[in-house]
Every structure is written in C-alpha cells, then in structure tokens.
C-alpha atoms as a PDB file:
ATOM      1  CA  UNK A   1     -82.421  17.086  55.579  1.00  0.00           C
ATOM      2  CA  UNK A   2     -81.272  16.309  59.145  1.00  0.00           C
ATOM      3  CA  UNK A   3     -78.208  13.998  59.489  1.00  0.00           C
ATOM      4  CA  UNK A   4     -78.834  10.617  60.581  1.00  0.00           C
ATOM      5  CA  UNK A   5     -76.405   9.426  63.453  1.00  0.00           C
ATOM      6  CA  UNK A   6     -75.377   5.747  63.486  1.00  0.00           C
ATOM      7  CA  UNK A   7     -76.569   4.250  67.104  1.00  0.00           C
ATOM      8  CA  UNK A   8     -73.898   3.550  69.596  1.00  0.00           C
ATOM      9  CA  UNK A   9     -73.175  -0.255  70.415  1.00  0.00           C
ATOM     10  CA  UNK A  10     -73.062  -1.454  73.839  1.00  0.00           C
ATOM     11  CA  UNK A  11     -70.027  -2.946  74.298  1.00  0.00           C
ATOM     12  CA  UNK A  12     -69.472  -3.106  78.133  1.00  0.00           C
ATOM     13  CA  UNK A  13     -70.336  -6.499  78.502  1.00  0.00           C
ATOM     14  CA  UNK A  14     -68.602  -7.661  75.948  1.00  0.00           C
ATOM     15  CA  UNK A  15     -65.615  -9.095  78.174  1.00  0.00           C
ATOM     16  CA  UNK A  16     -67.999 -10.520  80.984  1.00  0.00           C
ATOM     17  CA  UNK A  17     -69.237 -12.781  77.573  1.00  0.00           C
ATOM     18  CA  UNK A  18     -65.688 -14.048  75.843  1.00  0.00           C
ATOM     19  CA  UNK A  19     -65.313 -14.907  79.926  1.00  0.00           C
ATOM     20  CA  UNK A  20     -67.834 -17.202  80.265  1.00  0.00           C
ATOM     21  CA  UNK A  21     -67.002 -18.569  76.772  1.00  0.00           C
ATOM     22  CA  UNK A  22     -63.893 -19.283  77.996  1.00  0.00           C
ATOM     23  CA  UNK A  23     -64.917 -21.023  81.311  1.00  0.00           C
ATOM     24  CA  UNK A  24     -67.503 -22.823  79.166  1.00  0.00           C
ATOM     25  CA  UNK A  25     -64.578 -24.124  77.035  1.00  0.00           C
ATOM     26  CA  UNK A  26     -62.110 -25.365  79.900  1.00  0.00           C
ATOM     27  CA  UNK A  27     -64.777 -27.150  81.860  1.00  0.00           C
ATOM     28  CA  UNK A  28     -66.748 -29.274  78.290  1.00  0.00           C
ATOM     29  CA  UNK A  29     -63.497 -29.549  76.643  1.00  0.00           C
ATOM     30  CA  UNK A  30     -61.437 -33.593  77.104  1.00  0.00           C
ATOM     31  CA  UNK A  31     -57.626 -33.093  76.893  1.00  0.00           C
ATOM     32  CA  UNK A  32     -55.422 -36.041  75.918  1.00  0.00           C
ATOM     33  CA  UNK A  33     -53.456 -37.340  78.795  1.00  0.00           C
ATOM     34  CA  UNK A  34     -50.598 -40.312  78.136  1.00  0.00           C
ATOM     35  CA  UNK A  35     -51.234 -42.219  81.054  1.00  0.00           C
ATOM     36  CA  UNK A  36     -47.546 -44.461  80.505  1.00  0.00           C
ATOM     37  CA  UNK A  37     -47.316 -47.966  81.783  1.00  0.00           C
ATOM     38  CA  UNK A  38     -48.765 -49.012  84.924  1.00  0.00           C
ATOM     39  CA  UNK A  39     -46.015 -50.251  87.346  1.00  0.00           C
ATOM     40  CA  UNK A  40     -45.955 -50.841  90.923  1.00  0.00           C
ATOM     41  CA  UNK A  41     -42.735 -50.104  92.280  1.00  0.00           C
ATOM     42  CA  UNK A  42     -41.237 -52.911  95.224  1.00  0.00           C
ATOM     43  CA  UNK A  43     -40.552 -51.593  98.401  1.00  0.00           C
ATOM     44  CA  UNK A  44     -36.709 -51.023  99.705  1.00  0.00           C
ATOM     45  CA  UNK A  45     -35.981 -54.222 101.279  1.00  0.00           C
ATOM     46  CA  UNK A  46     -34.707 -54.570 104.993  1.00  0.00           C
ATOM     47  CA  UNK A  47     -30.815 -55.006 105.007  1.00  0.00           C
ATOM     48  CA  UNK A  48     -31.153 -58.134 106.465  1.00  0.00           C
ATOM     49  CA  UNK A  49     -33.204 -59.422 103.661  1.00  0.00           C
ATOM     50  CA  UNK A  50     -31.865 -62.095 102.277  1.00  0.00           C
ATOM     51  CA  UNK A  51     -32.731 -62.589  97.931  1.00  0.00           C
ATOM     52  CA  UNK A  52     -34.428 -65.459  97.416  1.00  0.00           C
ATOM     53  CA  UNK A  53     -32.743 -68.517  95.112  1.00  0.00           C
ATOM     54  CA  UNK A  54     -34.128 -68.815  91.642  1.00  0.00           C
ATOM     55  CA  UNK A  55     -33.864 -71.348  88.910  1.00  0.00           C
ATOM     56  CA  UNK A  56     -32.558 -69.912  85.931  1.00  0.00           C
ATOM     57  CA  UNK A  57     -35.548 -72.438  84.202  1.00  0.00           C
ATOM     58  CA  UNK A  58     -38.155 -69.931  85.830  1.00  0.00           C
ATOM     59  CA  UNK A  59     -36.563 -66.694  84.523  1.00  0.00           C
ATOM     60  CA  UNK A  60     -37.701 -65.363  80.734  1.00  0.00           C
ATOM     61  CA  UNK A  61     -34.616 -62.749  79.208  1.00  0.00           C
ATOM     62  CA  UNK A  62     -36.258 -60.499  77.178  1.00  0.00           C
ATOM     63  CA  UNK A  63     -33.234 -58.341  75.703  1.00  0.00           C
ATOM     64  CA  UNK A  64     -34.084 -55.107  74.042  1.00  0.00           C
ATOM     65  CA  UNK A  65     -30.810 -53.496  72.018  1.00  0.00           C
ATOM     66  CA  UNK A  66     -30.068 -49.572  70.473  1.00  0.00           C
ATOM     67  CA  UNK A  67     -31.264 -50.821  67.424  1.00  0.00           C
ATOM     68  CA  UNK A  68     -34.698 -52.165  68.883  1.00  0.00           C
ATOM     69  CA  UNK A  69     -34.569 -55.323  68.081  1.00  0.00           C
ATOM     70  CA  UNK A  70     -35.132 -58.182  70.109  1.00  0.00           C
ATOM     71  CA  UNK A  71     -33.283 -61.205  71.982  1.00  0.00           C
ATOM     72  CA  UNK A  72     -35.714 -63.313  73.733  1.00  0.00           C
ATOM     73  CA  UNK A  73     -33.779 -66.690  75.380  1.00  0.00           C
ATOM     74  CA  UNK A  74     -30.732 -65.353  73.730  1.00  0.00           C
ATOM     75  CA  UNK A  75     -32.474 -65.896  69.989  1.00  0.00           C
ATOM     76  CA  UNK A  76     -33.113 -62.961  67.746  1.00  0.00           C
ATOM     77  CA  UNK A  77     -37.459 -62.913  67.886  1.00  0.00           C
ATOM     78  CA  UNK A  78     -39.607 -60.152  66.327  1.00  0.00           C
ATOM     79  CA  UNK A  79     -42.461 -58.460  68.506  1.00  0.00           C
ATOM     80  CA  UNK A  80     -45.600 -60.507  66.955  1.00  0.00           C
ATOM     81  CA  UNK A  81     -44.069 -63.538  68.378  1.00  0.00           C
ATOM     82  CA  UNK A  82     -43.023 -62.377  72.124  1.00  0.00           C
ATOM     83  CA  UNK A  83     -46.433 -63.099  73.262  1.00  0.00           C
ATOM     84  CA  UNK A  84     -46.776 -66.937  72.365  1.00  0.00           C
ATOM     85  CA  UNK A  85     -43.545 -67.384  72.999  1.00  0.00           C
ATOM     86  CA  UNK A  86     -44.267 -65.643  76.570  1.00  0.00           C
ATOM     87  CA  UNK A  87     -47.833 -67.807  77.236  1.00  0.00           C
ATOM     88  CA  UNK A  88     -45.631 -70.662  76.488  1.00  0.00           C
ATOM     89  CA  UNK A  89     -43.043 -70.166  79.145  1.00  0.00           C
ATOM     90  CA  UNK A  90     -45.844 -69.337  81.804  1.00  0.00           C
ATOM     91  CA  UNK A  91     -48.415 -72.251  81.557  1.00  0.00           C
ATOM     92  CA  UNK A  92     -45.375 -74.608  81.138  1.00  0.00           C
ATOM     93  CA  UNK A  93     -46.494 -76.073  84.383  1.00  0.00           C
ATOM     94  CA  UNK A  94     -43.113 -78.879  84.478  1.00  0.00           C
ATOM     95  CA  UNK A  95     -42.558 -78.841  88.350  1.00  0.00           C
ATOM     96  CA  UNK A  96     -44.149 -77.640  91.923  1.00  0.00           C
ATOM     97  CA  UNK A  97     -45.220 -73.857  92.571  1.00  0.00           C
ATOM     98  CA  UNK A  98     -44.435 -71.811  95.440  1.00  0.00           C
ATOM     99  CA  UNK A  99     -44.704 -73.133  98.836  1.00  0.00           C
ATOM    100  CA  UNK A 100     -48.049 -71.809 100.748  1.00  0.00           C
ATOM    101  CA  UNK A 101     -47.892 -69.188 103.620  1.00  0.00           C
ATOM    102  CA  UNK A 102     -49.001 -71.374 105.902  1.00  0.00           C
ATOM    103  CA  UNK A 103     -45.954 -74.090 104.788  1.00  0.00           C
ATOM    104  CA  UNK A 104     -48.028 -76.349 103.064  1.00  0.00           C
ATOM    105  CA  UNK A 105     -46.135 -77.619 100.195  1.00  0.00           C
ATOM    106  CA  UNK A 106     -46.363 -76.020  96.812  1.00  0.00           C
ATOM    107  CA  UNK A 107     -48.345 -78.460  94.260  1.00  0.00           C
ATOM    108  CA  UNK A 108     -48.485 -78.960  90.306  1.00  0.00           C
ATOM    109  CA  UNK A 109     -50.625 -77.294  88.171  1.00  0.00           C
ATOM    110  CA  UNK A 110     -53.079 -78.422  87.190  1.00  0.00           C
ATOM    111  CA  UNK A 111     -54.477 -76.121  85.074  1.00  0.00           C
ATOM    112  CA  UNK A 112     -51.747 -75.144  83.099  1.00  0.00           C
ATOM    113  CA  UNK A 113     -52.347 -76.631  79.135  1.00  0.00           C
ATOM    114  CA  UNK A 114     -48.103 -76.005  78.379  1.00  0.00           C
ATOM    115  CA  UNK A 115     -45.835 -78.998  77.653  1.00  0.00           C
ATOM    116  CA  UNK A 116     -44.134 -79.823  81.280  1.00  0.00           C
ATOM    117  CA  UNK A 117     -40.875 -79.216  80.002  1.00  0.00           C
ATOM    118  CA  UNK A 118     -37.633 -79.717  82.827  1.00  0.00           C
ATOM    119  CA  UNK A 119     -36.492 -76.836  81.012  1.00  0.00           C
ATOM    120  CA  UNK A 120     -38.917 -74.479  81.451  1.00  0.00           C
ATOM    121  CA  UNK A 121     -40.832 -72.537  84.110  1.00  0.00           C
ATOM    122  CA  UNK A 122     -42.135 -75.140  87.076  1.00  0.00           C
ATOM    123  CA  UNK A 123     -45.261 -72.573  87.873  1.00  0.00           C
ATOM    124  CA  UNK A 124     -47.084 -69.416  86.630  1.00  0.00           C
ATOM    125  CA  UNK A 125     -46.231 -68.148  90.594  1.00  0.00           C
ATOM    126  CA  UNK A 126     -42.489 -68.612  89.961  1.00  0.00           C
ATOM    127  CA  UNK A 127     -42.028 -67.823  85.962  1.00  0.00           C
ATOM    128  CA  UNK A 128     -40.433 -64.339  86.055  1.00  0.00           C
ATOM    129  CA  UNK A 129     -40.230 -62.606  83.145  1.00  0.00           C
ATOM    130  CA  UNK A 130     -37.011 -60.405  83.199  1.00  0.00           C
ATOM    131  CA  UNK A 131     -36.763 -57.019  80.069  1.00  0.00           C
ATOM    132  CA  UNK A 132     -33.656 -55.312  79.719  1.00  0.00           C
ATOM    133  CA  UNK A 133     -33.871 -52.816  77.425  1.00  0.00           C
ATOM    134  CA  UNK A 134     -30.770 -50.438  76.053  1.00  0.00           C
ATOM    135  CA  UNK A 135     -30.492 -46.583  76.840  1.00  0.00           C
ATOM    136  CA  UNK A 136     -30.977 -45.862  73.016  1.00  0.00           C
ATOM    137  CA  UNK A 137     -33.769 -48.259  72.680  1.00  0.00           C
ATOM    138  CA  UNK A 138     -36.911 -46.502  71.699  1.00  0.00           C
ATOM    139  CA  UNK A 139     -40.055 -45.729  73.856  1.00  0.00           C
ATOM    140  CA  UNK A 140     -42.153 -46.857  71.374  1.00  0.00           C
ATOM    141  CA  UNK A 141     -40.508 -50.257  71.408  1.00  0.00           C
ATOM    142  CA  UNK A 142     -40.217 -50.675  74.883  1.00  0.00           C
ATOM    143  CA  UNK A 143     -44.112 -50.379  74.888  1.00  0.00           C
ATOM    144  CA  UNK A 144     -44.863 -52.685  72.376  1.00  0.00           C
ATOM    145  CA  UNK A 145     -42.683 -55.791  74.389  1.00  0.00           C
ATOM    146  CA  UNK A 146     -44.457 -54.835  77.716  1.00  0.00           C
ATOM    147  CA  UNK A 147     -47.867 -54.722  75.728  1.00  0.00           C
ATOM    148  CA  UNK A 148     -47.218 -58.269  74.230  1.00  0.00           C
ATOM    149  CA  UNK A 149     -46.257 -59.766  77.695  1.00  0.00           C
ATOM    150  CA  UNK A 150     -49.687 -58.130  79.283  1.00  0.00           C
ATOM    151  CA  UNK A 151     -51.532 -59.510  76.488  1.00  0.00           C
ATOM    152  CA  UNK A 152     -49.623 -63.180  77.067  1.00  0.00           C
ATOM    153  CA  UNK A 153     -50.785 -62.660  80.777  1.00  0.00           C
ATOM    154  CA  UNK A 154     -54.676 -61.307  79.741  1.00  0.00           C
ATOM    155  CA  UNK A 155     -55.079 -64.423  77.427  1.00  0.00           C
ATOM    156  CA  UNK A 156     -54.204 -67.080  79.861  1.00  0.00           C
ATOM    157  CA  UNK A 157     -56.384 -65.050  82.357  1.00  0.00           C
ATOM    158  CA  UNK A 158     -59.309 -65.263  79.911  1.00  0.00           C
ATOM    159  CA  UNK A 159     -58.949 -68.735  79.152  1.00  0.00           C
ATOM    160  CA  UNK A 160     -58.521 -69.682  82.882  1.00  0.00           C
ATOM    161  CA  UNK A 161     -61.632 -67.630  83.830  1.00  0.00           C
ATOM    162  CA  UNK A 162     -64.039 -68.941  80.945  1.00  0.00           C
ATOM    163  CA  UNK A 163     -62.925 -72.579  82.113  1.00  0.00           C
ATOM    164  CA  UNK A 164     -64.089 -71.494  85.882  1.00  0.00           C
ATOM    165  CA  UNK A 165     -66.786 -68.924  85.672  1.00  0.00           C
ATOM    166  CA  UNK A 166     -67.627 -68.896  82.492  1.00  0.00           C
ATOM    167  CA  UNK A 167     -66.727 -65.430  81.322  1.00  0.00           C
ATOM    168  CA  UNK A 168     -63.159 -63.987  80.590  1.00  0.00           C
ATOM    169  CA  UNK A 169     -61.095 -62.407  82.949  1.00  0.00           C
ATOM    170  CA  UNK A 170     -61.628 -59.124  81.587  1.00  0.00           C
ATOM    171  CA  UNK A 171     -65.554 -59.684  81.733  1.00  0.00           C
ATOM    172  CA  UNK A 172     -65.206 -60.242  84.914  1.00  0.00           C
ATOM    173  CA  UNK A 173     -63.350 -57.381  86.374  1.00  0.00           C
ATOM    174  CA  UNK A 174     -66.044 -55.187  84.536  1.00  0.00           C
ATOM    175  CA  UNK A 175     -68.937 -57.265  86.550  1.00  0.00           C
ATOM    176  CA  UNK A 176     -66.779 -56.307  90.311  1.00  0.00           C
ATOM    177  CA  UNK A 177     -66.163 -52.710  89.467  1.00  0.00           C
ATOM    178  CA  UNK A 178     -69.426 -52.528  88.171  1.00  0.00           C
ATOM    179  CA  UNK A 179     -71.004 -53.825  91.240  1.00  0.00           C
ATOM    180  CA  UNK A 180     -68.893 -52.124  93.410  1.00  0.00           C
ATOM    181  CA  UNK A 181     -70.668 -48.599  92.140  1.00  0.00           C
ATOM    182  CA  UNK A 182     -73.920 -49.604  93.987  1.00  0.00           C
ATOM    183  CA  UNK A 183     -74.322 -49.982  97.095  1.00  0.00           C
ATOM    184  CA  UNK A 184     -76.531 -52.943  97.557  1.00  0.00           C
ATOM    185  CA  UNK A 185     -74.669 -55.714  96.163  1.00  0.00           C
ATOM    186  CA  UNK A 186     -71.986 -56.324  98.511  1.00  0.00           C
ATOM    187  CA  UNK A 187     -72.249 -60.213  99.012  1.00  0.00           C
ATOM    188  CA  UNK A 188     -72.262 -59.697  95.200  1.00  0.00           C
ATOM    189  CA  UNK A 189     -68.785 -57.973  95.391  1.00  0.00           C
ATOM    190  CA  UNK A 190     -67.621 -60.374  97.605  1.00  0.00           C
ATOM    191  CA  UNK A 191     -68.071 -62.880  95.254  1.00  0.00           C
ATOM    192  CA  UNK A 192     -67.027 -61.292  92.369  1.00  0.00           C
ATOM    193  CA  UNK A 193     -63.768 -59.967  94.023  1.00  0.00           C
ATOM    194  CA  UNK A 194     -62.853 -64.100  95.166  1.00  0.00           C
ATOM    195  CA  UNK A 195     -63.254 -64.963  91.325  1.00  0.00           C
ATOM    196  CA  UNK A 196     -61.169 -61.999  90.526  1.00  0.00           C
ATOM    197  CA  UNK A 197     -58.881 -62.536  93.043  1.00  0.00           C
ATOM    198  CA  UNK A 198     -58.215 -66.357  92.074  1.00  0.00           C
ATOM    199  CA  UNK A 199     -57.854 -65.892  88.310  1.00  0.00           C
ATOM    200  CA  UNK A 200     -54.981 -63.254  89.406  1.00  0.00           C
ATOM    201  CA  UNK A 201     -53.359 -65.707  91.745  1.00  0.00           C
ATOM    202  CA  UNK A 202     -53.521 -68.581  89.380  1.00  0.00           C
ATOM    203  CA  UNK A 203     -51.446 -66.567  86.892  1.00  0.00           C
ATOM    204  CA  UNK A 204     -49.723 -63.540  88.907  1.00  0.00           C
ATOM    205  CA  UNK A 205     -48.473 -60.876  86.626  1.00  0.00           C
ATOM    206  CA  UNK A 206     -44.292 -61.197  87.079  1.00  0.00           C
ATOM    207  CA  UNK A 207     -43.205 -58.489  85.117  1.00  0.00           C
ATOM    208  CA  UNK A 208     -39.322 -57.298  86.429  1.00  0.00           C
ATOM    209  CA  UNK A 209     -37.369 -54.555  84.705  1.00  0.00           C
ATOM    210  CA  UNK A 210     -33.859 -54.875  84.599  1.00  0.00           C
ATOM    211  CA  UNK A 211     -30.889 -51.713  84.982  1.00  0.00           C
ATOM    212  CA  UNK A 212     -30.692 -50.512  81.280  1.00  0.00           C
ATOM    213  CA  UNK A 213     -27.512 -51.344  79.953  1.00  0.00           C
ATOM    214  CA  UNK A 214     -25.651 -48.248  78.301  1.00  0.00           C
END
C-alpha cells in the first residue's frame, strides 16, 4: 500500500493576517485617558500691575491638611458639606458687585436667594473661593473639594437658568454645542451662546489655588 503524505499548509500569509488583526485592534479599540481637572492658567501680569484690594468678606479658605481633612472658614467641615456651605457664600448677595467696564456702578443682586449677610460675600462676581491644600494631601482628596465647589457653582447655574430660560444650565450648553454642529442655525447659536453667556456671568466660576504649604 502506497504511503499517504500529509498536505503541506500554506503558511506565507500568515503574518500579513496577525497584521491586519493587529491594525484592526489599535484603530476599534477605546483606551482610558484621565483627563485631570480643567484649569485655565492666568497670564503673567505686567510689572506695573498693581493687585487689586479685596475684602476678606469676599474670600472662601478652603484648607486642605496631610491628613486630608478639611478647614473651611477656619472650622473643621467634612466633604458632603463643602458644597452648601460653598452655594451659601456665593449667592449671599449682602452688598454691590463689580463695577462695569464701561464705569457704570456695580449694582445688587438681585437674583441671588442667600441671606445678605455684612459678613459674607457682597456678589457672585467678587466671592473668591481660595483651596490650599498640603504637599502630603492626597490627589484623590484634592479632587473631591474641587468637585464639590463645581457642583456648588453647576447648581446655582441650573437654578438661575430654569428661572430665565426655562431649562438648566447644563441643558442648555448641550442645546449651543449641539447647534453649533450644523450649519444652518446660526441666529440659533447666537441666541443660545447670549443665554449661555449670561448664566456664566451671573455666577462666574472663581476658583483660585493657593502655593501648597509643605
């Protein structure tokens, strides 16, 4: 009986397949990116610039320690309270906001629901929240103060832009970027970039990091 050979396999194209595979692979696969916190640095002064005065009413010390733990207004506060404490200090609303550009006087506000304390902030555009954190403090920490103060800022936001428009802040802002995809709504943009535009003015986002101590 005549011996049977096994068939030869083909095997030269072998690598021009696991290639593809692997280009297939890099282009469908998502990889998780930590995008951080967003920040927009300030620009390096002039040296002739000249600080402007503060009131120590309009300034919120948030103190982060080594040990993570918190000293808002020089009391000991945990995280889950930061942000009412922080909506609080914004829509205070006790004296006059900022002067305008064109020197027109700055006003009350009169949207602000807080109590109209003397001895808090006079205006949403002059409270400054101020967070110092420690060298040893932890980055998980740090992340959860700044998330409660954006959250303090998003709800007064929201509640602003459902008293004006109708829909929250954050509804909004969906409604411009969506409308800014096409291409044939621009009075529509226009619009929706005023309302956007106001809410954000009403209640500007003061956020200032302070030098770590050590």
């Amino acid at each position: 009986m005549a011996r049977r050979e096994n068939p030869e396999i083909n095997a030269g194209s072998m690598a021009d397949i696991a290639f593809l595979l692997l280009i297939f692979f890099l282009v469908t696969t998502t990889m998780n990116v930590d995008s951080g916190v967003s920040k927009k640095l300030s620009e390096k002064p002039p040296p002739d610039y000249v600080p402007p005065v503060i009131k120590e009413k309009n300034i919120f010390e948030v103190n982060i320690n080594r040990n993570n733990e918190l000293l808002v207004e020089d009391e000991a506060m945990e995280i889950k309270d930061l942000k009412d404490a922080a909506v609080e200090f914004i829509d205070n609303g006790g004296g006059l906001g900022k002067p305008g550009e064109d020197g027109t006087p700055g006003t009350k506000c009169d949207y602000c629901k807080g109590e109209r304390s003397e001895s808090s902030s006079d205006h949403p555009n002059k409270a400054i929240i101020s967070v110092q954190s420690d060298r040893g403090t932890e980055y998980g920490t740090y992340i959860a103060v700044q998330n409660e103060l954006l959250r303090a800022y998003t709800q007064l936001r929201n509640r602003l832009s459902k008293e004006r428009y109708g829909v929250s802040y954050e509804e909004l802002e969906k409604q411009y970027k969506d409308a800014k995809k096409s291409a044939d709504t621009k009075s529509l943009v226009d619009q929706l970039k005023r309302k956007v535009e106001d809410i954000k003015v009403s209640y500007p986002q003061i956020i200032s990091d302070a030098e770590p101590t050590s």
